[in-house]
Protein backbone atom coordinates (compact mmCIF):
# COMPACT_ATOMS: atom_id res chain seq x y z
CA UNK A 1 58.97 0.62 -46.21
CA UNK A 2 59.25 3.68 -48.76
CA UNK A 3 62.35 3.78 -50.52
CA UNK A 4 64.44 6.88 -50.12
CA UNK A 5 65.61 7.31 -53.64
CA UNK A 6 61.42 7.85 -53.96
CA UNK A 7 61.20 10.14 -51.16
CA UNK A 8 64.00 12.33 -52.76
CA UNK A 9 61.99 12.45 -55.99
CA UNK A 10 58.78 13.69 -54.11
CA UNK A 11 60.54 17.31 -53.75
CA UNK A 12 59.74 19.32 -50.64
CA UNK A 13 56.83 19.31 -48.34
CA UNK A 14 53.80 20.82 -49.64
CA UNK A 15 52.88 24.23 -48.06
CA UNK A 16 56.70 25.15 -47.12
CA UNK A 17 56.95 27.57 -50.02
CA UNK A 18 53.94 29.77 -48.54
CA UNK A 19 55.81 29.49 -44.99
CA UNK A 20 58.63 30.15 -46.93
CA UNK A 21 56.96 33.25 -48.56
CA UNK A 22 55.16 34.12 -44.84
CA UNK A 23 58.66 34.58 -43.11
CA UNK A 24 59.76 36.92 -46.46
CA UNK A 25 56.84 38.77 -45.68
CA UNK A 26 57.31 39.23 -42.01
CA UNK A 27 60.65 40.45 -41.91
CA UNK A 28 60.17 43.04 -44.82
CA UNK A 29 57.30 44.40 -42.34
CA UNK A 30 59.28 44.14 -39.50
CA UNK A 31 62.16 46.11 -41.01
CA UNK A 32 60.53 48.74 -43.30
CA UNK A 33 57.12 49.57 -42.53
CA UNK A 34 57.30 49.48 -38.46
CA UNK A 35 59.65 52.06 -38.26
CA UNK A 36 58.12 54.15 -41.33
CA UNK A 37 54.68 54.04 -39.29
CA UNK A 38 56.51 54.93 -35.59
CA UNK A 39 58.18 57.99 -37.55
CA UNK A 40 54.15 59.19 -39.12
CA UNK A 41 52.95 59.02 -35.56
CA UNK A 42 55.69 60.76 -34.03
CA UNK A 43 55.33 63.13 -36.50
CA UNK A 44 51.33 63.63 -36.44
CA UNK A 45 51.63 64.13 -32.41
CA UNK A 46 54.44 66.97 -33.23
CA UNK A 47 51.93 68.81 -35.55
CA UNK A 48 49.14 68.49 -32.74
CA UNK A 49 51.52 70.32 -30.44
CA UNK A 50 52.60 73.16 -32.66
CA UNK A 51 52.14 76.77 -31.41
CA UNK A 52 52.24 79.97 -32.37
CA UNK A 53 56.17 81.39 -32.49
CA UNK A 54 57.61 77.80 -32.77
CA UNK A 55 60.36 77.36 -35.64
CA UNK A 56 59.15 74.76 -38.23
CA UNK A 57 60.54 73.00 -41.16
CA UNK A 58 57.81 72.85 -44.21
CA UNK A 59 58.60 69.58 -46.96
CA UNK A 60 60.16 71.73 -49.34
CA UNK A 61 62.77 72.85 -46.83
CA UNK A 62 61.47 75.87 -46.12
CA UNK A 63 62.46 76.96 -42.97
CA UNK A 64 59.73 79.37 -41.23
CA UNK A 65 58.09 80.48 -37.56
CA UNK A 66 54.17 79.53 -37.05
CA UNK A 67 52.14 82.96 -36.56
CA UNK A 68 48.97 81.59 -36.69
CA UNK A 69 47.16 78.01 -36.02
CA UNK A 70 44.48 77.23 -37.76
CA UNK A 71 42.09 74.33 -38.24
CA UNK A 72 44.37 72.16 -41.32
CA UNK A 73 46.69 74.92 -41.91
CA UNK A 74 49.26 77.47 -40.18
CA UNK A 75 50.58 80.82 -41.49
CA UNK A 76 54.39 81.03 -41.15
CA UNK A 77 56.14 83.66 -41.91
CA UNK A 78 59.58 82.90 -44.01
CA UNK A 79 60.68 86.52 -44.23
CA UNK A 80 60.06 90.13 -42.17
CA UNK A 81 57.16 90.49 -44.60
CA UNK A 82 56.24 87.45 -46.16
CA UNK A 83 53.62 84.75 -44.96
CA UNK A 84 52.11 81.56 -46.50
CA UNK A 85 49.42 79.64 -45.24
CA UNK A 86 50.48 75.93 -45.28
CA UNK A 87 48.84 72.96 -44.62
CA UNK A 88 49.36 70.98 -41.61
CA UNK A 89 51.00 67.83 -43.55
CA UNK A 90 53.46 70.43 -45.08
CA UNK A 91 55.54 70.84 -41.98
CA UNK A 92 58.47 68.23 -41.56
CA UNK A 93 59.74 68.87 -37.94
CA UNK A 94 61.13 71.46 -36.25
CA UNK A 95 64.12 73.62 -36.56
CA UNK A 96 67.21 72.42 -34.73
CA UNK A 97 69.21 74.94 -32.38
CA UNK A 98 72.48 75.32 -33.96
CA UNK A 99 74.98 73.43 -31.98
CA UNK A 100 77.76 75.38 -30.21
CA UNK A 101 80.84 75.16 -32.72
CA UNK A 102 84.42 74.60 -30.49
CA UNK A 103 87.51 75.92 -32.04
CA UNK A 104 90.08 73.43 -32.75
CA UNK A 105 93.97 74.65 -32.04
């Protein structure tokens, strides 16, 4: 029979610290990168669908309307007269409709 006092000395199981560092692991996936990679594909299938005349955002906060689609980049127009040809990964999502404001009495 092993003596407890001995059995406390031993320290923990061999192994539990990488199981230990495994679950760490997991949940930091779980919470930061699943959602970061849902978000990239949700935004690569809105840049597949973009059209000519839709109302885009580009990553500096540019706000703009596509006039032209081309293979890795659009032309959007920012002003009456102004253009810039843009690459694809430069748009951010699309404009918003502004929401009807209610008047409070």
């Amino acid at each position: 029979m092993v003596d407890p006092r001995l059995l406390a000395l031993a320290g923990p199981p061999p192994g539990g610290e990488l199981l230990f560092t495994g679950i760490i692991i997991l949940i930091f996936y779980v919470i930061v990168f699943l959602p970061m990679r849902n978000k990239q594909k949700k935004l690569e299938q809105l840049v597949r669908s973009l059209k000519t005349g839709d109302k885009v955002i580009l990553n500096p906060g540019i706000f703009g309307t596509i006039v032209a689609v081309e293979d890795d980049a659009f032309q959007v127009r920012v002003d009456d007269k102004t253009r810039l040809k843009v690459l694809k990964s430069a748009v951010t999502g699309l404009q918003q409709a502004p929401k009807a404001q209610t008047e409070k009495k």
